[in-house]
Protein backbone atom coordinates (compact mmCIF):
# COMPACT_ATOMS: atom_id res chain seq x y z
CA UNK A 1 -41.61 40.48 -51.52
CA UNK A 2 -41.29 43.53 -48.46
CA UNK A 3 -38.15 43.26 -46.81
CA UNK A 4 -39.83 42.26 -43.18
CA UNK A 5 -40.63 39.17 -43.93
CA UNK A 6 -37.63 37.12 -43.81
CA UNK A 7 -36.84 39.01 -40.47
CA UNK A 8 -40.14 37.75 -39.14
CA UNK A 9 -40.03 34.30 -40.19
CA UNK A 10 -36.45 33.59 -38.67
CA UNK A 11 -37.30 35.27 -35.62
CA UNK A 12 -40.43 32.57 -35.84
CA UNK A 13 -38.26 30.05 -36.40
CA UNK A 14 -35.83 31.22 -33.52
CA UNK A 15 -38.93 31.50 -31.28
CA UNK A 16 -39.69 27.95 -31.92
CA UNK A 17 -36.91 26.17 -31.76
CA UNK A 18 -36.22 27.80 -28.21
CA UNK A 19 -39.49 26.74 -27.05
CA UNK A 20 -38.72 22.93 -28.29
CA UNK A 21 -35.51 23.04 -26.20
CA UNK A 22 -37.44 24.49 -23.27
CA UNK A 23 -39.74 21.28 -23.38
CA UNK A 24 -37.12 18.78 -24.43
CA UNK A 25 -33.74 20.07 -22.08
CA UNK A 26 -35.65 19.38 -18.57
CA UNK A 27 -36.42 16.31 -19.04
CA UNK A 28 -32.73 15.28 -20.49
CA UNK A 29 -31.14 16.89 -17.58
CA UNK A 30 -33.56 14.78 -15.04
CA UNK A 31 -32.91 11.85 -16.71
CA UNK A 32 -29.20 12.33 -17.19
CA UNK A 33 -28.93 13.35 -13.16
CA UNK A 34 -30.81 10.40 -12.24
CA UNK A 35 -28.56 7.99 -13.96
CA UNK A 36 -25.82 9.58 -11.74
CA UNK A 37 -27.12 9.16 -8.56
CA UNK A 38 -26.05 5.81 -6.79
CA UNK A 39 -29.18 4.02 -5.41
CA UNK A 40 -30.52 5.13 -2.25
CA UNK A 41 -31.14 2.49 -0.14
CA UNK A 42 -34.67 1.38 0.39
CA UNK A 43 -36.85 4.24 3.02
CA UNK A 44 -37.44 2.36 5.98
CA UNK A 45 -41.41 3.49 6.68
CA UNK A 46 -41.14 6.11 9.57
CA UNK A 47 -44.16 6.05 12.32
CA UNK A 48 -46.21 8.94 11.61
CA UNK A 49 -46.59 11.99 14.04
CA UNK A 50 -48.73 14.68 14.18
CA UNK A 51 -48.09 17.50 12.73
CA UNK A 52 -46.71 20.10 14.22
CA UNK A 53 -50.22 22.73 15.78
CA UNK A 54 -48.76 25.32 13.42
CA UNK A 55 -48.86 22.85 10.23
CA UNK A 56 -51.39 22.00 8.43
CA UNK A 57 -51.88 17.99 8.16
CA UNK A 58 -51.45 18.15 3.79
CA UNK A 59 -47.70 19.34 4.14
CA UNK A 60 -45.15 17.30 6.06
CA UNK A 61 -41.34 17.87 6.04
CA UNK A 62 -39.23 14.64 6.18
CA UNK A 63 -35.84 14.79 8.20
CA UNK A 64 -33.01 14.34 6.29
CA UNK A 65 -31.25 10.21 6.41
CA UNK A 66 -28.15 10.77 8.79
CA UNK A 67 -27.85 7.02 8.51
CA UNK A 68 -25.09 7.37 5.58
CA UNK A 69 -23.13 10.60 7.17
CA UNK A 70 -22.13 8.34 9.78
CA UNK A 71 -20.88 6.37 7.43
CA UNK A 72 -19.02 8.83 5.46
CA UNK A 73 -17.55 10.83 8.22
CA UNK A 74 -15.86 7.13 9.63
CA UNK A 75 -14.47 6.34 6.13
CA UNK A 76 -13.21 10.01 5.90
CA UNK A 77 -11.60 9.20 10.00
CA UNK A 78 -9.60 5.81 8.87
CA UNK A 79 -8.38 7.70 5.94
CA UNK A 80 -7.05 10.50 7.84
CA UNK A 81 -5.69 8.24 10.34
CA UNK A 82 -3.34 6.15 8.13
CA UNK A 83 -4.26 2.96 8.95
CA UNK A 84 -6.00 1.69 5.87
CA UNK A 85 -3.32 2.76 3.33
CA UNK A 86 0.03 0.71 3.40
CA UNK A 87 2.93 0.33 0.95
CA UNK A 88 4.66 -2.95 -0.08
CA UNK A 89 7.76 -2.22 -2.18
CA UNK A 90 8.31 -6.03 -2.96
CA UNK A 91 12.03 -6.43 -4.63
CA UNK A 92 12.21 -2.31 -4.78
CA UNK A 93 13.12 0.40 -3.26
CA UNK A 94 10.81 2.26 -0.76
CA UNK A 95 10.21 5.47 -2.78
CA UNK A 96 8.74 6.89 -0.04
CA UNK A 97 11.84 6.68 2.24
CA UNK A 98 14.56 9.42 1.78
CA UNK A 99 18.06 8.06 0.98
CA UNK A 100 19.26 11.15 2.70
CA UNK A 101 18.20 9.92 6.04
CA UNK A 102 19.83 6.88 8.34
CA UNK A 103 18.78 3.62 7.57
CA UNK A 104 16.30 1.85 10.23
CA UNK A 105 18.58 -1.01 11.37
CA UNK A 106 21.31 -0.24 13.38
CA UNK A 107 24.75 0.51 11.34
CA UNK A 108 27.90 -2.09 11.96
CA UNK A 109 30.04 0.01 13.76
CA UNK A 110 31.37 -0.29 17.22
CA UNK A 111 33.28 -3.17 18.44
CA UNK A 112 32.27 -6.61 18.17
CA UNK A 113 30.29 -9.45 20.49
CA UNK A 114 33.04 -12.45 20.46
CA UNK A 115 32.08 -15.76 19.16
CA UNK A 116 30.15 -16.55 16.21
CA UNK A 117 27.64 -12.84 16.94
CA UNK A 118 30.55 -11.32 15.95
CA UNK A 119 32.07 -12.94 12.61
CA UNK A 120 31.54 -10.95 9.35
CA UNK A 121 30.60 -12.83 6.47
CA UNK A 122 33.27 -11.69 3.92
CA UNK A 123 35.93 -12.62 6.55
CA UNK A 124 35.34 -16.79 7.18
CA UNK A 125 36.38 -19.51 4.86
CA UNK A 126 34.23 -22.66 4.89
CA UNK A 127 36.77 -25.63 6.10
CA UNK A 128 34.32 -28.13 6.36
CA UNK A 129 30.86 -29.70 6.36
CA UNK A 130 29.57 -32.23 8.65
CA UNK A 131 26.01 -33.98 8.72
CA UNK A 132 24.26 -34.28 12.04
CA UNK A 133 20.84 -35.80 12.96
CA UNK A 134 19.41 -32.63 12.80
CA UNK A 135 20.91 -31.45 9.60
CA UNK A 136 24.19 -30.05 8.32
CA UNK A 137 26.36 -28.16 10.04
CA UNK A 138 29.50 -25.96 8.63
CA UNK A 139 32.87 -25.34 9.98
CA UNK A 140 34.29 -21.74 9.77
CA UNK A 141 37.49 -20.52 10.03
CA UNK A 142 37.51 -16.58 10.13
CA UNK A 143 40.45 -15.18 8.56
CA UNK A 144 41.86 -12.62 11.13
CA UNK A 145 41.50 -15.18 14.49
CA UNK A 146 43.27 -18.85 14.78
CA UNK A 147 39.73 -20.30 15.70
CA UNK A 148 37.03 -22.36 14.04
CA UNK A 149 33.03 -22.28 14.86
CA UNK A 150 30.36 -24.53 13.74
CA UNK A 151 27.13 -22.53 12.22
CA UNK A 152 24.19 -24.36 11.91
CA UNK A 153 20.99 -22.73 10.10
CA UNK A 154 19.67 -19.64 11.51
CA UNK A 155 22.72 -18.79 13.24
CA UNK A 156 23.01 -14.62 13.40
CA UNK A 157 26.32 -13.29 12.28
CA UNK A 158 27.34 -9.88 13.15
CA UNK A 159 25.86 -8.53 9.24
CA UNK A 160 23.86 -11.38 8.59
CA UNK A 161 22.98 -14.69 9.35
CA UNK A 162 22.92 -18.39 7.71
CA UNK A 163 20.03 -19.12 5.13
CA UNK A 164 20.64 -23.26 4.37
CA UNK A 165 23.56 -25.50 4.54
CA UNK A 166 23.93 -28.18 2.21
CA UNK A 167 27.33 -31.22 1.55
CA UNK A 168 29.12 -28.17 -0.36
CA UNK A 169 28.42 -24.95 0.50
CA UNK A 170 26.61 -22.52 2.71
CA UNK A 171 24.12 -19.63 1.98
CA UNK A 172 24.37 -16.81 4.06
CA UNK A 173 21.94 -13.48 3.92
CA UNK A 174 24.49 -10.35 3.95
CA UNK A 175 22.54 -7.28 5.50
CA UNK A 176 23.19 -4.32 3.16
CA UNK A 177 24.05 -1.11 3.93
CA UNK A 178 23.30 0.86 0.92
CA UNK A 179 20.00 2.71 0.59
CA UNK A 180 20.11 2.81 -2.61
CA UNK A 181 20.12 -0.65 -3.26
CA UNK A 182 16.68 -2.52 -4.51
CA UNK A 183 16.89 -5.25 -1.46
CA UNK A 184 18.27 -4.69 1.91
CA UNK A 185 19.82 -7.85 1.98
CA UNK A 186 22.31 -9.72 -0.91
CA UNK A 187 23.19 -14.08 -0.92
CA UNK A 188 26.23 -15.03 -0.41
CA UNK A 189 27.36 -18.57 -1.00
CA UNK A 190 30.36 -19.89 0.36
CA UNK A 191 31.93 -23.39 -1.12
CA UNK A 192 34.01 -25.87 0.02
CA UNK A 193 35.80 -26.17 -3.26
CA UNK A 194 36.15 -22.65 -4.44
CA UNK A 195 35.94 -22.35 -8.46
């Protein structure tokens, strides 16, 4: 057998297999791109105008839909302007907040209101407990004045203020001034009969 025919049969067999892919590849990649596409939305039927007296009547050029730019370019405008995107930490920490920076609420410094605006939380002792038609009230002593004050619920303390009040003890929210920490806020319960 000459040495040219082996040459001449691959390069056959080349020849055809490139031709098969030239049939078979456009209509894959067709098919593939129009699985792709999302739907378009139904053509509305456009009133037909006269061509153009340069065009002939067989050829006509449809505008392209602006309908769904609009669209676009006000989802793109919320998005740039922050208001659709929020972040709820829950029971954690803000990561988005530094913890080099001051905290939001004003700090406890300066001197205090007088009365019950200005009692910390870590310095009363609960004397007492009384019930009233409208609910409990507790009796406070705080430990660096010779008076007592009554709290009822909802009363604001100077870093907190009272959550409930029930025969034995009283729940106060402490504000917390530690960034770090997972809630701004920590319970504390005071009892009549400390144990």
């Amino acid at each position: 057998m000459p040495r040219f025919h082996k040459p001449a049969i691959l390069i056959a067999a080349v020849i055809a297999v490139l031709a098969v892919l030239a049939l078979v590849l456009p209509a894959a990649w067709t098919t593939a791109s129009a699985q792709q596409k999302p739907a378009a939305p139904p053509a509305q039927p456009q009133p037909q105008q006269p061509p153009p007296a340069g065009q002939a009547g067989g050829a006509e050029e449809t505008p392209p839909d602006l309908g769904n730019i609009d669209e676009i370019l006000e989802g793109e405008e919320e998005v740039l302007s922050g208001g659709s995107f929020s972040y709820d930490p829950g029971n954690r920490r803000d990561p988005f907040k530094s913890l080099l920076t001051a905290p939001d609420r004003p700090e406890l410094r300066g001197p205090r209101p007088e009365g019950i605006p200005g009692l910390l939380i870590d310095e009363i002792d609960l004397t007492g407990v009384f019930r009233t038609p409208k609910g409990f009230v507790a009796q406070v002593v705080a430990a660096n004045q010779k008076k007592s004050y009554l709290l009822k619920i909802g009363d604001q303390l100077y870093d907190g203020d009272v959550v409930s009040i029930t025969r034995t003890e009283v729940v106060f929210k402490q504000i917390v001034q530690d960034p770090t920490a997972l809630k701004p806020f920590r319970e504390v319960v005071k009892s009549l009969n400390p144990s």
